[in-house]
Every structure is written in C-alpha cells, then in structure tokens.
N, C-alpha and C. Protein backbone atom coordinates (compact mmCIF):
# COMPACT_ATOMS: atom_id res chain seq x y z
N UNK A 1 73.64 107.76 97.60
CA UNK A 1 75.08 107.74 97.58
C UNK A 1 75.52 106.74 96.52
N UNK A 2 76.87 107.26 95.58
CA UNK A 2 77.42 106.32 94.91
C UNK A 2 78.65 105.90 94.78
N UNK A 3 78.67 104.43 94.39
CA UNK A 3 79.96 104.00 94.97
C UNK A 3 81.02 103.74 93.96
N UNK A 4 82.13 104.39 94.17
CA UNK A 4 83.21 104.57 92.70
C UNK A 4 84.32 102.93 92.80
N UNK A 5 84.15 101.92 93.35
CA UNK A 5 84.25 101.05 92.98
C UNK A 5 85.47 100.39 94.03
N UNK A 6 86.60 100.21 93.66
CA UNK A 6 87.70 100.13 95.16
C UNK A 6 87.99 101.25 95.63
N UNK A 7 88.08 101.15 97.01
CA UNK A 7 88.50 101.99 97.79
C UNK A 7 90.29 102.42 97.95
N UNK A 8 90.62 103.45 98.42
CA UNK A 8 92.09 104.11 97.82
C UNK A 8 92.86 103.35 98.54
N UNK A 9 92.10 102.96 99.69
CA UNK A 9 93.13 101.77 100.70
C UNK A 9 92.87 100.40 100.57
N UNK A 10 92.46 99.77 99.58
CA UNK A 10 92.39 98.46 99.29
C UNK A 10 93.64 98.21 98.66
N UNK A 11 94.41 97.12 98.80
CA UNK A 11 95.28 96.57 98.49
C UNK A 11 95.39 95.85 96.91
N UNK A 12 96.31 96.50 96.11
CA UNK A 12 96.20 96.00 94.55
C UNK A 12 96.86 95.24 94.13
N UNK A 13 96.59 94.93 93.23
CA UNK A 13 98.32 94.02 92.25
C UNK A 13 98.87 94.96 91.23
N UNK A 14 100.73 94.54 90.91
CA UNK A 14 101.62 95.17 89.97
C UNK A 14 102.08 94.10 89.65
N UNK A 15 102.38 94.30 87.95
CA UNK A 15 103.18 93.46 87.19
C UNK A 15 104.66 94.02 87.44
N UNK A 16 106.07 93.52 88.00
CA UNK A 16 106.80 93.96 87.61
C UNK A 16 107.45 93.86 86.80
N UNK A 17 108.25 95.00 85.95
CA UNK A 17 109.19 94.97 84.78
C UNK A 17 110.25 95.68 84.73
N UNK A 18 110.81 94.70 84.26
CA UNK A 18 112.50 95.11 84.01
C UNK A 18 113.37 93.79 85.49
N UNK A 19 114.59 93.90 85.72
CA UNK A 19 115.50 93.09 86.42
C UNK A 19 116.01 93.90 87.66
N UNK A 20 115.62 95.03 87.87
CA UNK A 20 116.29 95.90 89.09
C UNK A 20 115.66 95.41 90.19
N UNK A 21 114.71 94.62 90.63
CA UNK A 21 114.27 93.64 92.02
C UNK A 21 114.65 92.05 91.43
N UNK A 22 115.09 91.82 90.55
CA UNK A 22 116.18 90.19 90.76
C UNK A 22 116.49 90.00 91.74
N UNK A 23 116.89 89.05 92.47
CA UNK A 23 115.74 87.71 92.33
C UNK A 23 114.91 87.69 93.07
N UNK A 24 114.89 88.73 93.79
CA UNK A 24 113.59 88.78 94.81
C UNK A 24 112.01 88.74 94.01
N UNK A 25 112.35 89.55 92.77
CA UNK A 25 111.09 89.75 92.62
C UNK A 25 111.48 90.26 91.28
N UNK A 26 111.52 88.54 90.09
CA UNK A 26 111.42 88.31 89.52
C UNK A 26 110.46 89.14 88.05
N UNK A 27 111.25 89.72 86.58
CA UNK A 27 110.63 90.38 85.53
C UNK A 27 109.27 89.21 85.17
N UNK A 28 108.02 90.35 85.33
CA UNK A 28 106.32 89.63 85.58
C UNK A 28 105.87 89.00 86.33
N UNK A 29 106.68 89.00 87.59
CA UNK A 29 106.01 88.40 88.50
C UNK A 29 105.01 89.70 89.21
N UNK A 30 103.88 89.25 90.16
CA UNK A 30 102.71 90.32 90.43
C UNK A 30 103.26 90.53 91.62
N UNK A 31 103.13 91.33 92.57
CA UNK A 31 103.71 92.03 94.11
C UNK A 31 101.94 92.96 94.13
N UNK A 32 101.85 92.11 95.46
CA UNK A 32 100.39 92.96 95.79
C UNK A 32 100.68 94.45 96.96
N UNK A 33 100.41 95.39 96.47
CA UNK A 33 100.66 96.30 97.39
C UNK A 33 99.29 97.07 98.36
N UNK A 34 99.73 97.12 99.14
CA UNK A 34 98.73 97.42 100.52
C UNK A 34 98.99 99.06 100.50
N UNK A 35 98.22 99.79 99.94
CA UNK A 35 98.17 101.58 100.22
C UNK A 35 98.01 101.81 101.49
N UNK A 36 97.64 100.88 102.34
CA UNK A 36 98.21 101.39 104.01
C UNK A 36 99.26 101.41 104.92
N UNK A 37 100.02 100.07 104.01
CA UNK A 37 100.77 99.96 104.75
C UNK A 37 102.06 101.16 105.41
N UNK A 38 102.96 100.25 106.36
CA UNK A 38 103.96 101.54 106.89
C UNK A 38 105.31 101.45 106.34
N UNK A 39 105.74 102.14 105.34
CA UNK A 39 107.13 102.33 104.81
C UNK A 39 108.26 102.17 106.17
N UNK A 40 108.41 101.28 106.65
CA UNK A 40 109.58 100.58 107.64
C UNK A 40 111.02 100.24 107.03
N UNK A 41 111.91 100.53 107.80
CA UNK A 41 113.34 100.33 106.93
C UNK A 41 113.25 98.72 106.35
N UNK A 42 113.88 98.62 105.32
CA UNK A 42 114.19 97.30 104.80
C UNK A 42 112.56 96.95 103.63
N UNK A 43 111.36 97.68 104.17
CA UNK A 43 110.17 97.46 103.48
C UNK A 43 110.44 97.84 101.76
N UNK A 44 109.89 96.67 101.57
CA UNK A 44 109.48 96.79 99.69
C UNK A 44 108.59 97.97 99.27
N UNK A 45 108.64 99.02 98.75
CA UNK A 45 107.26 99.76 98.48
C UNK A 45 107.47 100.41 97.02
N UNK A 46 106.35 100.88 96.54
CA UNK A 46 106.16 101.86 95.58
C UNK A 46 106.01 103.17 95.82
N UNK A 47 107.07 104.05 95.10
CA UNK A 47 107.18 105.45 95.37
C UNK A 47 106.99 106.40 94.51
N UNK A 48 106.15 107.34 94.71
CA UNK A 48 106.39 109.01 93.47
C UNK A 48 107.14 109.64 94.05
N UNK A 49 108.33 109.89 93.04
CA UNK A 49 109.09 110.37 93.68
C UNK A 49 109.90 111.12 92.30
N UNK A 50 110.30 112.38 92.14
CA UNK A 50 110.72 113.03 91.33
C UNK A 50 109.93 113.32 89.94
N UNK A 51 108.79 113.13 90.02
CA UNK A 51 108.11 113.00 88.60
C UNK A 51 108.18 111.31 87.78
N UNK A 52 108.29 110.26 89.03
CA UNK A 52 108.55 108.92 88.63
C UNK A 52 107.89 108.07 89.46
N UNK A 53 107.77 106.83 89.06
CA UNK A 53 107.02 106.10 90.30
C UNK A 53 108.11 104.74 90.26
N UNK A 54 108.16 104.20 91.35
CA UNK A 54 109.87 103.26 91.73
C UNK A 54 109.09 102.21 92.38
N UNK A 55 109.35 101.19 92.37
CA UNK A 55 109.14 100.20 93.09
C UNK A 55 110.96 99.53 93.89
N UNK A 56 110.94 99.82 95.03
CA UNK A 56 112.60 99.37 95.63
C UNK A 56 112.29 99.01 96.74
N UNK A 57 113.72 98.93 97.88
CA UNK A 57 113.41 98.87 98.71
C UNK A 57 113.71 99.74 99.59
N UNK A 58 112.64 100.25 100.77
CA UNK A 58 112.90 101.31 101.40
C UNK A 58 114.34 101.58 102.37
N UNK A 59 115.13 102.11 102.58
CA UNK A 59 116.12 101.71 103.55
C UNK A 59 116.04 103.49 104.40
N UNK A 60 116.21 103.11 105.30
CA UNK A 60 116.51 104.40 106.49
C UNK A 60 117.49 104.37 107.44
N UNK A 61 118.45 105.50 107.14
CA UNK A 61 119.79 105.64 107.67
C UNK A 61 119.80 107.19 108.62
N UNK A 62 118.83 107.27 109.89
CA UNK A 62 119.07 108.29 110.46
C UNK A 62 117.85 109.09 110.02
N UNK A 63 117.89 110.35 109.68
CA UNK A 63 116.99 110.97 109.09
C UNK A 63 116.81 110.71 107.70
N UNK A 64 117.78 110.33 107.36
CA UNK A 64 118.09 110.31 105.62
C UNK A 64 117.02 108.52 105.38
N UNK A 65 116.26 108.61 103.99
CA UNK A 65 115.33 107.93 103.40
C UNK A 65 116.49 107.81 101.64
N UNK A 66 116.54 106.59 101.60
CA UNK A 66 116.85 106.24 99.99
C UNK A 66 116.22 104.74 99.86
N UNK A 67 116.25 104.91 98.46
CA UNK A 67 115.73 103.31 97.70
C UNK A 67 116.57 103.24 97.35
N UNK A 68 116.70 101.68 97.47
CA UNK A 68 117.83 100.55 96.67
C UNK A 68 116.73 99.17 96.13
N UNK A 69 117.55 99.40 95.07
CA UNK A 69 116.89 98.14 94.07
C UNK A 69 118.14 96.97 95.08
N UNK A 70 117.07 95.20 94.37
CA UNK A 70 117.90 94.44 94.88
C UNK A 70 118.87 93.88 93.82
N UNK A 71 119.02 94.16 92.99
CA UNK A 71 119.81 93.81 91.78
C UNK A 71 121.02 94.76 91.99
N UNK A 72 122.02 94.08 92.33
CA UNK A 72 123.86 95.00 92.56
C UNK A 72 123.51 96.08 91.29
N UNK A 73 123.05 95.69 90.06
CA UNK A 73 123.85 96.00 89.01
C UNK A 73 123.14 97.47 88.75
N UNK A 74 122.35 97.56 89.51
CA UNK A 74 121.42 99.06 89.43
C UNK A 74 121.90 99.97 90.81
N UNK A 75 122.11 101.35 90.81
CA UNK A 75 122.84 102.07 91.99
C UNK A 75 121.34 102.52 92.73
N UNK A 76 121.51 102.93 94.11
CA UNK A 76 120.46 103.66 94.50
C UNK A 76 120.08 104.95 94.64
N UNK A 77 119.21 105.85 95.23
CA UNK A 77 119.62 107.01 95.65
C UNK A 77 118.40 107.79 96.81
N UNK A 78 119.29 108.69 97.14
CA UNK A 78 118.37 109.32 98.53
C UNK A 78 117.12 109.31 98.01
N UNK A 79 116.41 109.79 98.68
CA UNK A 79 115.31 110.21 98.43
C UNK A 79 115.43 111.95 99.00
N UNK A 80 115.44 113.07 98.38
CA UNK A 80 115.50 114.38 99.23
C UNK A 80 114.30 115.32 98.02
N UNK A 81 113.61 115.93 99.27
CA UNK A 81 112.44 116.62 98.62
C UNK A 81 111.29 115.96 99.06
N UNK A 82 110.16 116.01 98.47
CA UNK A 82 109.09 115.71 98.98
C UNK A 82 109.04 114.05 98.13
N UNK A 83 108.49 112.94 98.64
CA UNK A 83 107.81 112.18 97.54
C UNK A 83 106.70 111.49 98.66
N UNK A 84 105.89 110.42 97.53
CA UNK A 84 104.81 110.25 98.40
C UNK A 84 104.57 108.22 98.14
N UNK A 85 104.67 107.75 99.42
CA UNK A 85 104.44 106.47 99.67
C UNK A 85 103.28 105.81 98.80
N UNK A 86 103.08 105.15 98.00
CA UNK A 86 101.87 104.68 97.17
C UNK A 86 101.12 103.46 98.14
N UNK A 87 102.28 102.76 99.07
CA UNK A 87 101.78 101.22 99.69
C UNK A 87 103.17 100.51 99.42
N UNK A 88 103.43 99.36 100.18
CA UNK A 88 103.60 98.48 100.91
C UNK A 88 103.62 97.11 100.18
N UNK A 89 104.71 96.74 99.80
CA UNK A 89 104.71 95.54 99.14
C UNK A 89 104.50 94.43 100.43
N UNK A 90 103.26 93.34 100.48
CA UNK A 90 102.98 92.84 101.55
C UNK A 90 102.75 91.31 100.60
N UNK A 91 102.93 90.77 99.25
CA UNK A 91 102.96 90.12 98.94
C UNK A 91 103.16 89.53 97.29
N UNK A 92 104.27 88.74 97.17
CA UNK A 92 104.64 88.23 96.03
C UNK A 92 103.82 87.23 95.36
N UNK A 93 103.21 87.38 94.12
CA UNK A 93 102.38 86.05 93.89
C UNK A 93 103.08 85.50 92.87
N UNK A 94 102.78 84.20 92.19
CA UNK A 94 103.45 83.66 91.23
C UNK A 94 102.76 82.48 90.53
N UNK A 95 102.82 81.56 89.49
CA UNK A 95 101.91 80.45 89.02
C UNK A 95 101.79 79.22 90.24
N UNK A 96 103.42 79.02 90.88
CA UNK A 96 102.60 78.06 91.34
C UNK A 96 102.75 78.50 93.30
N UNK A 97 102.54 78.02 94.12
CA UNK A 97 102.44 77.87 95.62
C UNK A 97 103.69 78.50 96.01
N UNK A 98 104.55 77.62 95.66
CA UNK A 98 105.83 77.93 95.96
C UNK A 98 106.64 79.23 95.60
N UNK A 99 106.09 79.68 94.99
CA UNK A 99 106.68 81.09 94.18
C UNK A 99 105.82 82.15 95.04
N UNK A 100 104.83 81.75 96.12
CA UNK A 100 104.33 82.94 96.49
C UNK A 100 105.13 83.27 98.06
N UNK A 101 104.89 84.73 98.40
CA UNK A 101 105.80 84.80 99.37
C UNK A 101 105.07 86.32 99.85
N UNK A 102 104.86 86.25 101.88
CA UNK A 102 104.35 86.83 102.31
C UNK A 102 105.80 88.12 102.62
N UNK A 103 105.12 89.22 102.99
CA UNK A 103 106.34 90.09 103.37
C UNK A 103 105.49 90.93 104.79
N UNK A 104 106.13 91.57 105.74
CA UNK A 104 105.66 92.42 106.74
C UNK A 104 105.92 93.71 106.66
C-alpha cells in the first residue's frame, strides 16, 4: 500500500487576500481550516460555490444558507444551488501570540 501524503481531512493553512474579512481576519494573515469541520451559523468557512471558492462567514436564516464577508464595505449573498463546504475556519494564526485566535 501507498501513501499519497495528507489525508483529505487533515486540517490546512490559507493565506488570506484582499480586505473583505477586516478586521477579523486581517490581508496575509493564515486561518487554518479543518475539512471536517461543521458549517454552523455564524462559522467562518471556505466555500465552492458557483464556479468560485469564498472564504466568509456562514450565516443561516431558516432554510435559506448565505455568506457574508466581515468588512460592511463588501455585500453578501445566498447561497442557492448546490455548493460544497471545503472546512471550517477553526483557527487564526499570526507572528506573534497575541494575534492568534481559536474559533469553534
């Protein structure tokens, strides 16, 4: 047997870019995402979704699913159709201690 190296549910790091998660989550700061985790209202995650991949935050209103960035200055929108959960933003890292920050 051979082994292709991480597993699909090991938990990774992302650089983020651009200002649409200000100030939560700061342009280059890393956000480690957990591919297991459970897309819960209010949860940070990464999404494919329309031929795109999003990093926002999840929000759930009833049946209805949309992302919202935390930056006012960017709008959100449903999510309708199929898309598919990548993981679970479960942690912010940063240079020093203080800049790091756990999430559930």
């Amino acid at each position: 047997m051979t082994s292709s190296g991480c597993s699909a549910l090991e938990p990774y790091a992302l650089r983020v870019i651009g200002d649409s998660m200000e100030p939560e989550f700061p342009d280059g700061c890393i956000i480690i995402v957990d591919p297991g985790g459970v897309a819960r209202d209010g949860a940070y995650v990464v999404i494919d979704f329309a031929g795109d991949v999003f990093f926002r935050q999840f929000v759930i209103d009833g049946e209805r699913r949309f992302l919202k960035p935390v930056n006012e200055k960017y709008g959100g929108f449903e999510l309708t159709g199929e898309y598919n959960v990548r993981g679970v933003v479960v942690q912010r890292a940063g240079r020093r201690r203080s800049q790091h920050k756990h999430y559930a």
